[in-house]
PDB file of N, CA and C in Angstrom:
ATOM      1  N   UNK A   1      26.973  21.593  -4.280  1.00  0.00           N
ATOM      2  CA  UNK A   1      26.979  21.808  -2.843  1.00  0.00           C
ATOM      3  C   UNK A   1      27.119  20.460  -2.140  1.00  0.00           C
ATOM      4  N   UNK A   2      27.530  20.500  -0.912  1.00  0.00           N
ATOM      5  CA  UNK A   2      28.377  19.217  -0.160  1.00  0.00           C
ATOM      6  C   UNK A   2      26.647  18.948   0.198  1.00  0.00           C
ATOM      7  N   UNK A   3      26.651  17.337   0.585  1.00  0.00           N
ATOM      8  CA  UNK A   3      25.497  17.274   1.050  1.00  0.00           C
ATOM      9  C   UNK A   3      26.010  16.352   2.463  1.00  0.00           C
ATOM     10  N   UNK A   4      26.035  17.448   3.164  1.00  0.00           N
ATOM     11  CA  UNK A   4      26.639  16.481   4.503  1.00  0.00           C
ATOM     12  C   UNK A   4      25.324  16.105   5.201  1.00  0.00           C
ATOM     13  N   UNK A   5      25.770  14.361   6.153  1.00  0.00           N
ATOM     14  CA  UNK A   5      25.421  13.823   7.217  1.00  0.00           C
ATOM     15  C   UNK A   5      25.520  14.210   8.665  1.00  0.00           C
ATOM     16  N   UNK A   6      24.023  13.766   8.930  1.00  0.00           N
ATOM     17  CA  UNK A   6      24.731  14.054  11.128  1.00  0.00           C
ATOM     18  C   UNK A   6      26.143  13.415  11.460  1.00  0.00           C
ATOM     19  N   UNK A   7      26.364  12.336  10.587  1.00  0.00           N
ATOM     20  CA  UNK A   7      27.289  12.174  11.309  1.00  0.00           C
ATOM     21  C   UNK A   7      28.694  12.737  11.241  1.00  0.00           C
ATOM     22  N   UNK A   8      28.666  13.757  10.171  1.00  0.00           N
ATOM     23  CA  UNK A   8      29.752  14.580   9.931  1.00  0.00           C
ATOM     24  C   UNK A   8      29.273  15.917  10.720  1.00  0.00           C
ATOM     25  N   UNK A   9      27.870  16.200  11.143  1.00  0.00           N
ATOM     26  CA  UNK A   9      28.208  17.139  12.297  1.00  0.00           C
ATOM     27  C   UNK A   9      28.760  16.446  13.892  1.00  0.00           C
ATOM     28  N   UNK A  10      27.953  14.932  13.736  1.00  0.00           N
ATOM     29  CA  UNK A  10      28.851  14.454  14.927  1.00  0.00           C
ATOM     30  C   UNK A  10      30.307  14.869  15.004  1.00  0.00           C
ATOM     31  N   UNK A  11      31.162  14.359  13.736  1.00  0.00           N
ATOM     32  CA  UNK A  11      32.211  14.405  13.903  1.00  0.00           C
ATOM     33  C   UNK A  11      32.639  16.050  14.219  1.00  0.00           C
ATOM     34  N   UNK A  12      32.479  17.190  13.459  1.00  0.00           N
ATOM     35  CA  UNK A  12      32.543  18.474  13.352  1.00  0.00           C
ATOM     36  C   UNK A  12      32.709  18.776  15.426  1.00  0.00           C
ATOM     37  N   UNK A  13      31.410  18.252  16.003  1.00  0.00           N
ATOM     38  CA  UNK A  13      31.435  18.533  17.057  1.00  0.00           C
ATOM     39  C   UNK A  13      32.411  17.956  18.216  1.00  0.00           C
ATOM     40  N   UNK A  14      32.592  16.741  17.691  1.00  0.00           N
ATOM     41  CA  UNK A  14      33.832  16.069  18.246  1.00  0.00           C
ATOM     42  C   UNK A  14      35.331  16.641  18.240  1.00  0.00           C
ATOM     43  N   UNK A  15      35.575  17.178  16.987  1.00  0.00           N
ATOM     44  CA  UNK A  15      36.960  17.671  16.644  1.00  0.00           C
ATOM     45  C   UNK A  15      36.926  19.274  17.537  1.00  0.00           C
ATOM     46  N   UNK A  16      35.707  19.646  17.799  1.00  0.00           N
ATOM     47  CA  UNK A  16      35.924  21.012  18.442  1.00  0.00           C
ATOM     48  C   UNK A  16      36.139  20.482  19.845  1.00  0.00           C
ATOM     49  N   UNK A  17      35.703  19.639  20.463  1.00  0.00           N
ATOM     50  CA  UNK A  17      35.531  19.389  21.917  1.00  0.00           C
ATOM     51  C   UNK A  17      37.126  18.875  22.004  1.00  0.00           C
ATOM     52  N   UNK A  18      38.306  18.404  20.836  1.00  0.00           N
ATOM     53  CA  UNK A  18      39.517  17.395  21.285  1.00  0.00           C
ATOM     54  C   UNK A  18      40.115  19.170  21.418  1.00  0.00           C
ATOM     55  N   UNK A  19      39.799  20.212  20.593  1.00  0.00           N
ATOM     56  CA  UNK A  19      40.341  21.451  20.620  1.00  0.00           C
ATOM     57  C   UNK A  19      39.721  22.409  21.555  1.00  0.00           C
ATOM     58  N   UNK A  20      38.986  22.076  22.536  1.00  0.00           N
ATOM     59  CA  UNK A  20      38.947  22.550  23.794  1.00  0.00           C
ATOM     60  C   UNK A  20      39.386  21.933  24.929  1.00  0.00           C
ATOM     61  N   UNK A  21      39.970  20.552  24.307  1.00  0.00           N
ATOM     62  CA  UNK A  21      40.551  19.828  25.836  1.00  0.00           C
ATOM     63  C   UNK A  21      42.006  19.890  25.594  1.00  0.00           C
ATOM     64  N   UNK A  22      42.343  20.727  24.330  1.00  0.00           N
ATOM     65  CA  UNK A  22      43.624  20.980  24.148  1.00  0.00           C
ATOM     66  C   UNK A  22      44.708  21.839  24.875  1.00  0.00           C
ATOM     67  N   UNK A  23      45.715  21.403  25.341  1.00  0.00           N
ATOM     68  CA  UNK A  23      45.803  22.232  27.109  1.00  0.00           C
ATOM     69  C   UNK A  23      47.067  22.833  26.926  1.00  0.00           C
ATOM     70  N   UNK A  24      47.557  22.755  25.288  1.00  0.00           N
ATOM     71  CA  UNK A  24      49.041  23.394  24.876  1.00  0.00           C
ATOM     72  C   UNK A  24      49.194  24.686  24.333  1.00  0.00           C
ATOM     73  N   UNK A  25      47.640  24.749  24.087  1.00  0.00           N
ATOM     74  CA  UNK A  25      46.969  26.079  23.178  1.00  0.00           C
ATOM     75  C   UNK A  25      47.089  27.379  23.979  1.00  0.00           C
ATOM     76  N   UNK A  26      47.424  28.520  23.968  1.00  0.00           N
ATOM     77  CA  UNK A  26      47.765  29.827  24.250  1.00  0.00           C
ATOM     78  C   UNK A  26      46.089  30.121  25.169  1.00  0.00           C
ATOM     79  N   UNK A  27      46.056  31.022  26.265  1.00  0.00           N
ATOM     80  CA  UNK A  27      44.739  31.474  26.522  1.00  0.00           C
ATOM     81  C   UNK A  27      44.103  32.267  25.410  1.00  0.00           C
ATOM     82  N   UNK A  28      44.747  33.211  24.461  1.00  0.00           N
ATOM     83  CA  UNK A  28      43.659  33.937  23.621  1.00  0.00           C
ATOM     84  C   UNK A  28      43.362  32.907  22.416  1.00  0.00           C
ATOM     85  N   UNK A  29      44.133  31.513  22.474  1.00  0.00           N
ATOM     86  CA  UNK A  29      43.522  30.444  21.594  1.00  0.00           C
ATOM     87  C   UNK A  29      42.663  29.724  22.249  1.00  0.00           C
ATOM     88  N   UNK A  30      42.503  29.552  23.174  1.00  0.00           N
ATOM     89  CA  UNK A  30      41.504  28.870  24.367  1.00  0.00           C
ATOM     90  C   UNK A  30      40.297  29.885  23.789  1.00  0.00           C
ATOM     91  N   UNK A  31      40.200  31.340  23.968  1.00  0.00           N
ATOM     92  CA  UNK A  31      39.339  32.257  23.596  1.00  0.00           C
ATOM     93  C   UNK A  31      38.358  32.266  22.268  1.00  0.00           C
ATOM     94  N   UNK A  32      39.049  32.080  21.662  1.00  0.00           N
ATOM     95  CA  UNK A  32      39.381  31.806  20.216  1.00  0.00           C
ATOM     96  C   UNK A  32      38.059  30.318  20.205  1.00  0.00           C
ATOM     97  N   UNK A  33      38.632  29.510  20.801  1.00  0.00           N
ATOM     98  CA  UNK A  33      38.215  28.364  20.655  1.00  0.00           C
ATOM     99  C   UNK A  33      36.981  28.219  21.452  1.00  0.00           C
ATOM    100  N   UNK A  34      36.555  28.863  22.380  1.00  0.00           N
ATOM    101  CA  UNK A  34      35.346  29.150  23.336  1.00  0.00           C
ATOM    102  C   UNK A  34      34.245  29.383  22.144  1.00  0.00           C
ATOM    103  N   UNK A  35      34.926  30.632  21.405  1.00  0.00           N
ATOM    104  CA  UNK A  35      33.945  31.455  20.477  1.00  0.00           C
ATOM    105  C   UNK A  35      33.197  30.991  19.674  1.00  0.00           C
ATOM    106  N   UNK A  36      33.918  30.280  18.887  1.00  0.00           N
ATOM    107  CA  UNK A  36      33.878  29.126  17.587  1.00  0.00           C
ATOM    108  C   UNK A  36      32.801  28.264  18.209  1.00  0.00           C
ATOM    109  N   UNK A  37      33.270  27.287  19.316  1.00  0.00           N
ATOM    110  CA  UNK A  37      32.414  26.774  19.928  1.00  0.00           C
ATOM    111  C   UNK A  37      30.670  26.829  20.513  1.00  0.00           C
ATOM    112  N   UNK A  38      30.788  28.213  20.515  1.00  0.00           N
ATOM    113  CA  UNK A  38      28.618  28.699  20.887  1.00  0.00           C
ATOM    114  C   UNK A  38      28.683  28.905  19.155  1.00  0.00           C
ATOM    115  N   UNK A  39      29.142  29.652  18.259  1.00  0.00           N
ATOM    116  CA  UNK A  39      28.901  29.426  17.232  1.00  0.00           C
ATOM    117  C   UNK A  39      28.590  28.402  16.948  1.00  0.00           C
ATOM    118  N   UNK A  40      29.615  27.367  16.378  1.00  0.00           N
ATOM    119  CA  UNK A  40      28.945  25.655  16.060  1.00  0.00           C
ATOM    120  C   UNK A  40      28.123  25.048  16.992  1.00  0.00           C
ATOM    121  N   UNK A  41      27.826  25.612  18.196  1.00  0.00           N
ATOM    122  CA  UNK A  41      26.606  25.023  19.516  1.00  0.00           C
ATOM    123  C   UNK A  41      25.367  25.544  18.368  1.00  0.00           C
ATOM    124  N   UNK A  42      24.907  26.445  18.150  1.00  0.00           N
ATOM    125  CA  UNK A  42      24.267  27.055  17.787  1.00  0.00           C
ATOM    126  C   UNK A  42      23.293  26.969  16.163  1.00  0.00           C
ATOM    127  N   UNK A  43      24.471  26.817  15.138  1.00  0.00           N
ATOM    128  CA  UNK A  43      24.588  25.890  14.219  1.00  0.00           C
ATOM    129  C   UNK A  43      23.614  24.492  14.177  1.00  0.00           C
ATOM    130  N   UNK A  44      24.591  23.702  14.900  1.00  0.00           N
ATOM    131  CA  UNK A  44      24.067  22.709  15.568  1.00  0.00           C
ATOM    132  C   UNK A  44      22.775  22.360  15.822  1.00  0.00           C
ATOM    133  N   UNK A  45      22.389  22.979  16.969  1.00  0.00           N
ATOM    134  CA  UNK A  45      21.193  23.396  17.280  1.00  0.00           C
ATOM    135  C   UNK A  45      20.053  23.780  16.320  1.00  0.00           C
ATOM    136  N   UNK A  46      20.290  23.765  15.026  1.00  0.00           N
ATOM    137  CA  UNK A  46      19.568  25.038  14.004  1.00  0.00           C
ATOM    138  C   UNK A  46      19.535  22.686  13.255  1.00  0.00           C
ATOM    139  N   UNK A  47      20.365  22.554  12.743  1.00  0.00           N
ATOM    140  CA  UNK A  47      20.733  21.148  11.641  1.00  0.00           C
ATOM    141  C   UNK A  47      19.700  20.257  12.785  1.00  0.00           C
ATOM    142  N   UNK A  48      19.674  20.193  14.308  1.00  0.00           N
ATOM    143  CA  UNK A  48      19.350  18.969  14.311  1.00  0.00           C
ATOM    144  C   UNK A  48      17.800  19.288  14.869  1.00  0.00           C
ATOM    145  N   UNK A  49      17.492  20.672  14.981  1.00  0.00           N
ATOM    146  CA  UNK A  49      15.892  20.953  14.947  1.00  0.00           C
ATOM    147  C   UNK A  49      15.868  20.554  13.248  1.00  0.00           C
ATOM    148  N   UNK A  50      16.040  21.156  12.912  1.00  0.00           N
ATOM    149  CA  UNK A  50      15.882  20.753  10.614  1.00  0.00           C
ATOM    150  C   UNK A  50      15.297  19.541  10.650  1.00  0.00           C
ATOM    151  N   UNK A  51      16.225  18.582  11.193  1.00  0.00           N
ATOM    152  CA  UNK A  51      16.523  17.059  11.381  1.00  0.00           C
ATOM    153  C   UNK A  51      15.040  16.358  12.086  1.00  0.00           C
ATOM    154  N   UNK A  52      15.122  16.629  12.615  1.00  0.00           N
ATOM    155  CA  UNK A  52      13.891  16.813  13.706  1.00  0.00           C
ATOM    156  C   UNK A  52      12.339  16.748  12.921  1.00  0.00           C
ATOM    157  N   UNK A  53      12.479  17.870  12.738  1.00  0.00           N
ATOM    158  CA  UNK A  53      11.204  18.274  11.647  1.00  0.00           C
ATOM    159  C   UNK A  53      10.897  17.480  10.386  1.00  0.00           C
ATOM    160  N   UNK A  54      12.404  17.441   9.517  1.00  0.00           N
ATOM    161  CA  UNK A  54      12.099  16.320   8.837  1.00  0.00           C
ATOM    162  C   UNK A  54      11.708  14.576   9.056  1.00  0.00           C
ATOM    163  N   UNK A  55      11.569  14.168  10.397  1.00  0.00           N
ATOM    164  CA  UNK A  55      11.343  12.819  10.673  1.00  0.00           C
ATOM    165  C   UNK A  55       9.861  13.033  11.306  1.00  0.00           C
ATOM    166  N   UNK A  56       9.740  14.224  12.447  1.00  0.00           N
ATOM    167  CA  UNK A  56       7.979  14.138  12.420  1.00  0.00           C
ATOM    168  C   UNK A  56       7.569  14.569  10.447  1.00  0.00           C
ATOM    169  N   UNK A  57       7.936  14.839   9.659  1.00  0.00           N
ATOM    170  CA  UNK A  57       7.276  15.164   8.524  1.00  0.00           C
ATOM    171  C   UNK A  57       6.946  13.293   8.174  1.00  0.00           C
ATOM    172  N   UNK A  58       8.006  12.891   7.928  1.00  0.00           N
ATOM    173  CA  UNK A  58       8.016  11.480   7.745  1.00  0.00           C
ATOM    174  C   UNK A  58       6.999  10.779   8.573  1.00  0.00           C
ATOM    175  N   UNK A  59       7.123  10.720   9.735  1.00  0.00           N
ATOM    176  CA  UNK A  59       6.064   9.770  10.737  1.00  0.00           C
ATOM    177  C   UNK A  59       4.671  10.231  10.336  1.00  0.00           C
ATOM    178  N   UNK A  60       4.345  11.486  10.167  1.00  0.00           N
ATOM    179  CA  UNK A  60       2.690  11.869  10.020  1.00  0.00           C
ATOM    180  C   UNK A  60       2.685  11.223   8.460  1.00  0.00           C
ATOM    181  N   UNK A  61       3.458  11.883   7.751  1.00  0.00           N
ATOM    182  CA  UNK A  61       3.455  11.020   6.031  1.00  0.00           C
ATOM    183  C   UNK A  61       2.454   9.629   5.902  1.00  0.00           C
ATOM    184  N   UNK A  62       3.802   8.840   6.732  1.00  0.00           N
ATOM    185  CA  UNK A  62       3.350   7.177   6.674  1.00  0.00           C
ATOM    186  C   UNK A  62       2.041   7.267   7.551  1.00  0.00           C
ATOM    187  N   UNK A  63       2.164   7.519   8.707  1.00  0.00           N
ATOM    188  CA  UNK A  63       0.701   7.315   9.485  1.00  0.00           C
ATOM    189  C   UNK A  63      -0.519   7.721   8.423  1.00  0.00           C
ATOM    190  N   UNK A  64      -0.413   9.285   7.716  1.00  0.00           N
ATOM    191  CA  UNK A  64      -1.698   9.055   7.203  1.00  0.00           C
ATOM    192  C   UNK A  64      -1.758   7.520   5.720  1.00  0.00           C
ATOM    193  N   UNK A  65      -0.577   7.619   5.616  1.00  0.00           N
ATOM    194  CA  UNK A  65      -0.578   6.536   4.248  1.00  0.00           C
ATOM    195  C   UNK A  65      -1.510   5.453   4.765  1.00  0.00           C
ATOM    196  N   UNK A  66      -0.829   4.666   6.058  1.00  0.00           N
ATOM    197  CA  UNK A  66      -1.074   3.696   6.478  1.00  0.00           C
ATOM    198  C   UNK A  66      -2.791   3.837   6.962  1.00  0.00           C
ATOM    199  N   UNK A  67      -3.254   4.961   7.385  1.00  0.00           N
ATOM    200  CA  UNK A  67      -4.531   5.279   7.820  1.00  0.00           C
ATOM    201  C   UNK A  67      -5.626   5.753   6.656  1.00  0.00           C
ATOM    202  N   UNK A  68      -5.080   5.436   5.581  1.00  0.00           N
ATOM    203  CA  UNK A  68      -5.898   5.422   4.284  1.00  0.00           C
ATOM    204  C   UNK A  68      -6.161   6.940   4.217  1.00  0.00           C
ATOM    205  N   UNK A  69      -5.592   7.782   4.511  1.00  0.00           N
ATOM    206  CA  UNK A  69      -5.729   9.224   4.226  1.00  0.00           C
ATOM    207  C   UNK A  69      -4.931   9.871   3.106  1.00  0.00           C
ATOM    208  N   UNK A  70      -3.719   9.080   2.430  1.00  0.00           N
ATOM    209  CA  UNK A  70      -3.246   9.485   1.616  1.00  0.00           C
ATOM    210  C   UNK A  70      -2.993   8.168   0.546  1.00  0.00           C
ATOM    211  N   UNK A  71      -3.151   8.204  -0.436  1.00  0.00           N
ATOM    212  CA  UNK A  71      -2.902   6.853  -1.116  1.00  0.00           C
ATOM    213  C   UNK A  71      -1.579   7.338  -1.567  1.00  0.00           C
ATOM    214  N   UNK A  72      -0.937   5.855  -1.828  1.00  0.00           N
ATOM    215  CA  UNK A  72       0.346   5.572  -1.898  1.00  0.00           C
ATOM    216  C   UNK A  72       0.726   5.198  -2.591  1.00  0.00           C
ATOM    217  N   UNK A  73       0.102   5.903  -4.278  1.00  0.00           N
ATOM    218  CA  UNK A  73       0.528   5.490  -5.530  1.00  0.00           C
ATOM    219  C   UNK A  73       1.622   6.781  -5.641  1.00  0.00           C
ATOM    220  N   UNK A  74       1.649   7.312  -4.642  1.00  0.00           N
ATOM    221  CA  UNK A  74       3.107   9.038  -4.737  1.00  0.00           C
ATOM    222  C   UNK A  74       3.983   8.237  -4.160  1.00  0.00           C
ATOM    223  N   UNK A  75       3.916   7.263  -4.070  1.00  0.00           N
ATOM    224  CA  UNK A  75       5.652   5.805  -3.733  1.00  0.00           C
ATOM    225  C   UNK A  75       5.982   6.766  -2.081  1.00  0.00           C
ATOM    226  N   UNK A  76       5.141   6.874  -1.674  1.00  0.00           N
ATOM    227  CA  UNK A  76       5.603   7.165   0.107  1.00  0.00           C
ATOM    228  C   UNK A  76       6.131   6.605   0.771  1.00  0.00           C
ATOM    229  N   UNK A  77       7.399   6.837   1.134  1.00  0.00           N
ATOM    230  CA  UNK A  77       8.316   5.502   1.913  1.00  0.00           C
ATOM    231  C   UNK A  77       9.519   6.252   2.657  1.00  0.00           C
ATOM    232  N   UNK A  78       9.541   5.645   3.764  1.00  0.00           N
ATOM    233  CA  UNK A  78      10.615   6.806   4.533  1.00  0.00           C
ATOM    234  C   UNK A  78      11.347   7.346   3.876  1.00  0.00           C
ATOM    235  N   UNK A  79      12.556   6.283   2.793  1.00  0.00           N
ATOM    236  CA  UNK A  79      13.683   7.003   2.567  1.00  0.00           C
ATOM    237  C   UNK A  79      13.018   7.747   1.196  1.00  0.00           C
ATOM    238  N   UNK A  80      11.935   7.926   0.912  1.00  0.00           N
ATOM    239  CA  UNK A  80      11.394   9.083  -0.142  1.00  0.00           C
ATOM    240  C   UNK A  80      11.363  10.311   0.460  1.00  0.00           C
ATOM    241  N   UNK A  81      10.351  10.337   1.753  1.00  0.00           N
ATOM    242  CA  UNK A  81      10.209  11.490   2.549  1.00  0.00           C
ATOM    243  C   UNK A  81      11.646  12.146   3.352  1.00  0.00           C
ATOM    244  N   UNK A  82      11.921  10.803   3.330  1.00  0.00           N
ATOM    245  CA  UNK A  82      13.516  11.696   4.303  1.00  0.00           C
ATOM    246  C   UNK A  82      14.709  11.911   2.916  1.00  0.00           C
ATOM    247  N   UNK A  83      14.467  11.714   2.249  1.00  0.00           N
ATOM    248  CA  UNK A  83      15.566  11.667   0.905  1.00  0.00           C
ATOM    249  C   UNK A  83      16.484  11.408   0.623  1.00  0.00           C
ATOM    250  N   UNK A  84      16.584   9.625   1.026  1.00  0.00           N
ATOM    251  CA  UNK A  84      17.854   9.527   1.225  1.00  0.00           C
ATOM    252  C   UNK A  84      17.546   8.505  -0.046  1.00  0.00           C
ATOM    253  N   UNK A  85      18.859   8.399  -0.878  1.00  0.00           N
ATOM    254  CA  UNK A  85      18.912   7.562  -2.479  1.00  0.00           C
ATOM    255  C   UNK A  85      18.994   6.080  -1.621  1.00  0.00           C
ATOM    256  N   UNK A  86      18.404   5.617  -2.993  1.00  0.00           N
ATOM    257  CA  UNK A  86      18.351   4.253  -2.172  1.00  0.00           C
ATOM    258  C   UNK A  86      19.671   3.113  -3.077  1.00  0.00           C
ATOM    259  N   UNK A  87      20.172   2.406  -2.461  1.00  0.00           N
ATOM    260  CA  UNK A  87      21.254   1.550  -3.334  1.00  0.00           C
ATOM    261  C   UNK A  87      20.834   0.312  -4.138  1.00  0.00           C
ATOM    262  N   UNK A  88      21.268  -0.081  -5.109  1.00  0.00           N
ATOM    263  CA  UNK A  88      21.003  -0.380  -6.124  1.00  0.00           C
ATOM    264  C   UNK A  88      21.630  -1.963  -5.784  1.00  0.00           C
TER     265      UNK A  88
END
């Protein structure tokens, strides 16, 4: 499975907005393209609450680490909690 970035929903959302300012497109493609559009609004909306949730998960993480509530021999470290691989 793809493991996409915000910034490939950035982009996702970008390429829909150049195809609603597209002014050569037929009205039932304008339609067409309205539709699609609250769909991926919506979408959207769903990835960057996700997004969201996963960074307050992260901030309370470290706070209790740092507040001696969780010891930090479980290697607690943003890019653990947020899961991003780290480079070598």
């Amino acid at each position: 499975m793809a493991r996409n970035k915000i910034e490939d929903l950035k982009n996702h959302l970008f390429a829909q907005l150049e195809r609603l300012n597209d002014e050569t497109i037929s009205e039932e493609q304008m339609r067409s393209e309205i539709e699609k559009s609250k769909a991926i609004e919506g979408i959207a909306k769903q990835i960057i609450e996700t997004e969201r949730v996963t960074i307050d998960k992260a901030a309370l993480m470290l706070k209790a680490v740092n507040d001696g509530f969780i010891n930090n021999n479980i290697g607690c470290s943003v890019s653990n909690i947020l899961g991003i691989e780290q480079k070598s």
